[in-house]
N, C-alpha and C. Protein backbone atom coordinates (compact mmCIF):
# COMPACT_ATOMS: atom_id res chain seq x y z
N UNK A 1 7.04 -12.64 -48.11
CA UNK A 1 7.36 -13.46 -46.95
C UNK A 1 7.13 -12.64 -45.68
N UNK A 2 6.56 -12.91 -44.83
CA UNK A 2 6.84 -12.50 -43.47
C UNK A 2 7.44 -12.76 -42.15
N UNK A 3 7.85 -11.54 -42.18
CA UNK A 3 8.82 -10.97 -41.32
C UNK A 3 8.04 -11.39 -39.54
N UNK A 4 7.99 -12.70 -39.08
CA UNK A 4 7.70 -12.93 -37.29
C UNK A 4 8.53 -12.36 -36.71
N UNK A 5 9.81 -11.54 -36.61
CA UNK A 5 10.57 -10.77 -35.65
C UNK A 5 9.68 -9.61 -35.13
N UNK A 6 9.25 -8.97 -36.87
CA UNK A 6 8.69 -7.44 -37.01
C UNK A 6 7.29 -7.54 -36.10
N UNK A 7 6.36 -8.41 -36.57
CA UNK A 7 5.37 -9.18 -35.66
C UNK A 7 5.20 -9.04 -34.71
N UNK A 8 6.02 -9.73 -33.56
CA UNK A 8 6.06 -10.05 -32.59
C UNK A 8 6.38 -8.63 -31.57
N UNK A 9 7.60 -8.07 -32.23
CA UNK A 9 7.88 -6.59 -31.82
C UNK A 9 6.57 -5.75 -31.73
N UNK A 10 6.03 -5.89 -33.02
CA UNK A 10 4.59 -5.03 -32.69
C UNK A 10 3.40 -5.03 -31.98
N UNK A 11 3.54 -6.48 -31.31
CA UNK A 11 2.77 -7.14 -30.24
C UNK A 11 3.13 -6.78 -29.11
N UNK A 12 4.28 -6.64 -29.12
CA UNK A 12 4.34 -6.08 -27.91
C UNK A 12 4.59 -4.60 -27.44
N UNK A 13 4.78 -3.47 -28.62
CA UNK A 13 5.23 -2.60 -28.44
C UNK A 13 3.23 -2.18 -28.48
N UNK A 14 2.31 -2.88 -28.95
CA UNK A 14 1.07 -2.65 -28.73
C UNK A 14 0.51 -2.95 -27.17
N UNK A 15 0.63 -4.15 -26.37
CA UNK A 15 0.68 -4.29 -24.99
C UNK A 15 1.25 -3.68 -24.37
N UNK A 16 2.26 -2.36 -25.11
CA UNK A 16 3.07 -1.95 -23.76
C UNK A 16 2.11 -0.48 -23.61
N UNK A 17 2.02 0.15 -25.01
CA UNK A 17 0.93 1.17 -25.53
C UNK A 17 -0.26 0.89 -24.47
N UNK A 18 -1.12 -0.60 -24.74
CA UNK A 18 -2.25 -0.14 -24.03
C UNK A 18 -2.46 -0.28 -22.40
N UNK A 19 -1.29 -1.06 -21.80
CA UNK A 19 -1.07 -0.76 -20.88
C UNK A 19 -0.54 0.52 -20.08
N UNK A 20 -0.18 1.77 -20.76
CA UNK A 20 0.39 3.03 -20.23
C UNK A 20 -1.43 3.38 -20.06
N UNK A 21 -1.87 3.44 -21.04
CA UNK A 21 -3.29 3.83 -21.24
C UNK A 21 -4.13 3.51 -20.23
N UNK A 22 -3.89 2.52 -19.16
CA UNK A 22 -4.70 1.76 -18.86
C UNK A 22 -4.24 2.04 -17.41
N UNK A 23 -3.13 2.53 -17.23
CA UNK A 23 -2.61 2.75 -16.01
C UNK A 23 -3.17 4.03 -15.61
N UNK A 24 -3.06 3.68 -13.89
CA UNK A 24 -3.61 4.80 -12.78
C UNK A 24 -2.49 5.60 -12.94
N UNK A 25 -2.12 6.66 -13.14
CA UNK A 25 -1.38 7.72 -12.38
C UNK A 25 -1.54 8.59 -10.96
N UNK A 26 -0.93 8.85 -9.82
CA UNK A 26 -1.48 8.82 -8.69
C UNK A 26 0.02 10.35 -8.79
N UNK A 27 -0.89 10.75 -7.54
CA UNK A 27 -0.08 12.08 -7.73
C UNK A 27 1.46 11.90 -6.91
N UNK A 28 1.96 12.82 -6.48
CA UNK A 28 3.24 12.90 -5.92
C UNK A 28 2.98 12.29 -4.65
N UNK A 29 3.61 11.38 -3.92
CA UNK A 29 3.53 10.98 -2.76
C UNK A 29 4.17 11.51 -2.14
N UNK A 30 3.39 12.27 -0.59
CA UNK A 30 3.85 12.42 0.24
C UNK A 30 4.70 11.65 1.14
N UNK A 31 5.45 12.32 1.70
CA UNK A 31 5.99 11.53 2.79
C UNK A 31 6.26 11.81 4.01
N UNK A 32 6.06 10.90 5.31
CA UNK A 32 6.15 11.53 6.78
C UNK A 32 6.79 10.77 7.27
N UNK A 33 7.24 11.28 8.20
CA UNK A 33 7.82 10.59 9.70
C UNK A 33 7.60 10.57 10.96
N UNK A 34 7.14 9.27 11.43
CA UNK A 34 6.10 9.68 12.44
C UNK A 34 7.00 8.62 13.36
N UNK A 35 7.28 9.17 14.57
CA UNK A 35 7.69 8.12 15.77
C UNK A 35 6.48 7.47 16.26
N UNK A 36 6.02 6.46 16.52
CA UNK A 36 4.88 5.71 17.38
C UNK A 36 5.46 4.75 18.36
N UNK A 37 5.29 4.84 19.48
CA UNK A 37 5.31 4.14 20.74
C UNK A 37 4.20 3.49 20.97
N UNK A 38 4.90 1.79 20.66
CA UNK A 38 3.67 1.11 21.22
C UNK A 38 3.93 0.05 22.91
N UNK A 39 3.47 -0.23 22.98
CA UNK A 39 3.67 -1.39 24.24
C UNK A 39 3.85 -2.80 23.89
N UNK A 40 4.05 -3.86 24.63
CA UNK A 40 4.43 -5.03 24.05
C UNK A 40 2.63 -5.80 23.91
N UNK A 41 1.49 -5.29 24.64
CA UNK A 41 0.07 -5.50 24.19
C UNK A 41 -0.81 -5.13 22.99
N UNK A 42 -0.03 -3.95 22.40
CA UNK A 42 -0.55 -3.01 21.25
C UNK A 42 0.16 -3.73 20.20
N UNK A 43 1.83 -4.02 20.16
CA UNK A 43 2.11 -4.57 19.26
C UNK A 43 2.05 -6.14 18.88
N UNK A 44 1.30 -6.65 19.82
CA UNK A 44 0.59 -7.79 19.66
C UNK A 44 -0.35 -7.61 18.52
N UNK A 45 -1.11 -6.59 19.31
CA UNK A 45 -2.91 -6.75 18.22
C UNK A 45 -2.29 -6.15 17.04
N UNK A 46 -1.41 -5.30 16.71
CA UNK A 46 -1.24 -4.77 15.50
C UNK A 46 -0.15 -5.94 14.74
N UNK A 47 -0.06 -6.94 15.46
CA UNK A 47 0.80 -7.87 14.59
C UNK A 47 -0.24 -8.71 14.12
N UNK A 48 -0.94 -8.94 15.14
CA UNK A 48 -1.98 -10.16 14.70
C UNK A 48 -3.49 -9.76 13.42
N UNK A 49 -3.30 -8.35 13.53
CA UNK A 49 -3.80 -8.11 12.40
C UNK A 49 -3.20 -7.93 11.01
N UNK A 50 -2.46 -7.52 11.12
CA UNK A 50 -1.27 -7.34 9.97
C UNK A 50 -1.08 -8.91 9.07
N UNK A 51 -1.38 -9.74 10.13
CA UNK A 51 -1.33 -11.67 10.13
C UNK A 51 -2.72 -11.87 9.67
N UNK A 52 -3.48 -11.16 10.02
CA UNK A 52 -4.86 -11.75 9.57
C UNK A 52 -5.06 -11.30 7.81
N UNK A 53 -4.96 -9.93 7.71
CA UNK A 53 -4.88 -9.44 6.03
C UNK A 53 -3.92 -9.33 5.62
N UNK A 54 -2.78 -10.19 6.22
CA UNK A 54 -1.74 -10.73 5.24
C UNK A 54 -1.08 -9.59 4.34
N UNK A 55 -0.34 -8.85 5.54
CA UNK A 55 0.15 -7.42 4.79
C UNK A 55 1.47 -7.95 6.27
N UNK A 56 2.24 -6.27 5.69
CA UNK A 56 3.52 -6.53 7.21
C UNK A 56 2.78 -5.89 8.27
N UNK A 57 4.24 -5.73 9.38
CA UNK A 57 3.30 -4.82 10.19
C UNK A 57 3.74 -3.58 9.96
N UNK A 58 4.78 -2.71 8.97
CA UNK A 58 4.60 -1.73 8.74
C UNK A 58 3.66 -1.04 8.25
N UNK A 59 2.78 -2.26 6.54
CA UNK A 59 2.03 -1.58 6.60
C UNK A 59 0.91 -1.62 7.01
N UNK A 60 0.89 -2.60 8.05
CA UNK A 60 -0.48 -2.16 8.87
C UNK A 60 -0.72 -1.06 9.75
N UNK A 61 0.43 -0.76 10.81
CA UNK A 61 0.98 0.71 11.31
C UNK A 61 0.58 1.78 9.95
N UNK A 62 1.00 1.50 8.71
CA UNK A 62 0.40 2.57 8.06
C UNK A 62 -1.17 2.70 8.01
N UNK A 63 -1.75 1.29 7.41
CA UNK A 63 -2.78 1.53 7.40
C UNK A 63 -4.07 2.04 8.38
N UNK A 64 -3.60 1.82 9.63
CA UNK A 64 -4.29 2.22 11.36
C UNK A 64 -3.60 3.88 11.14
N UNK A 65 -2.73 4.73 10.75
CA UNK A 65 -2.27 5.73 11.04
C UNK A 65 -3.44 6.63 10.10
N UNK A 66 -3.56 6.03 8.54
CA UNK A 66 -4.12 6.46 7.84
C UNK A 66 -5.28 6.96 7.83
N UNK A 67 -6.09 5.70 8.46
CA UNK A 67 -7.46 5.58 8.61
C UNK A 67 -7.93 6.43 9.76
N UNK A 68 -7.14 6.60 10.99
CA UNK A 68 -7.06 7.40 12.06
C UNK A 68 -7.01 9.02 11.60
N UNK A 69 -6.14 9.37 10.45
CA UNK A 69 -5.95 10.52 10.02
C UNK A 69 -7.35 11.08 9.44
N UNK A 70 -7.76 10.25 8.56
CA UNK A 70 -8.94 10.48 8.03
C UNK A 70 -10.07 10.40 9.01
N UNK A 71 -10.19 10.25 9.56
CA UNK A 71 -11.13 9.78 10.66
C UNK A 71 -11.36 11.17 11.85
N UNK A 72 -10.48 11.74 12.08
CA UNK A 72 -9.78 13.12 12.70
C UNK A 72 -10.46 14.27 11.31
N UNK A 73 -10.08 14.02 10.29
CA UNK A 73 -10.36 15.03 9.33
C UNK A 73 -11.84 15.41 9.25
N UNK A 74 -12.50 14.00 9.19
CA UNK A 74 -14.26 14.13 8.82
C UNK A 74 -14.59 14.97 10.25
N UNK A 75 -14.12 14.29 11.30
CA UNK A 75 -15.12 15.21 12.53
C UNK A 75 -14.16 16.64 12.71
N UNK A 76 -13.13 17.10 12.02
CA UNK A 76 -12.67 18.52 12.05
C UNK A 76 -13.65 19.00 11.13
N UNK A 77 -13.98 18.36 9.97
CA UNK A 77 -14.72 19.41 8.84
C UNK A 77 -16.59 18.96 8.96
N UNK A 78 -16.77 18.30 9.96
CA UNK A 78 -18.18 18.20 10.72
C UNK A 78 -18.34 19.40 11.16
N UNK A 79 -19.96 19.93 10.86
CA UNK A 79 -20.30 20.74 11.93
C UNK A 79 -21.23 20.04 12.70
N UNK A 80 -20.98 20.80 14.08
CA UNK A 80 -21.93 20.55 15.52
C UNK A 80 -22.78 21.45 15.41
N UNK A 81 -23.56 20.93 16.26
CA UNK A 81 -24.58 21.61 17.35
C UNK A 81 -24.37 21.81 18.67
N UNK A 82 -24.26 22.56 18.94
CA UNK A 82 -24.24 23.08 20.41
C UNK A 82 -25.08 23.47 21.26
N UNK A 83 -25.83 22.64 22.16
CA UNK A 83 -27.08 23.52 22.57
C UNK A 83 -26.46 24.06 24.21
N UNK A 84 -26.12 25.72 24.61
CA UNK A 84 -25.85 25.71 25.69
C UNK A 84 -26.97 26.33 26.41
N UNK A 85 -27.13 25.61 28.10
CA UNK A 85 -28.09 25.75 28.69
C UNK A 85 -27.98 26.80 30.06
């Protein structure tokens, strides 16, 4: 006779298996604290975007901080040319 309790248990103790497998692991998250001062014009556009891709506006403030960070990084680890005359 079979046992559908035992079954069912193993169905899922198999979905839970291949889902660990299947998962991203992402490293330790940092964390910061950043004061930002905006104006009542800035936190307009950063609301109305936040409204457009349907995120908050925290994390749109994150996502503009982020992208800004990275953005700073590429032209620190750019090299120039300098031509002096």
């Amino acid at each position: 006779m079979t046992n559908y309790l035992q079954d069912e248990e193993d169905r899922i103790n198999d979905r839970l298996t291949r889902s660990k497998r299947n998962s991203v692991k992402l490293g330790n998250a940092k964390t910061h604290l950043y004061t930002v001062a905006l104006d009542d014009e800035q936190f307009l556009q950063v609301a109305k975007k936040a409204a457009i891709r349907n995120v908050t506006f925290n994390q749109m403030v994150n996502m503009t901080l982020l992208k800004n960070l990275k953005d700073d990084e590429q032209f620190e680890n750019s090299s120039q040319l300098l031509n002096e005359g």
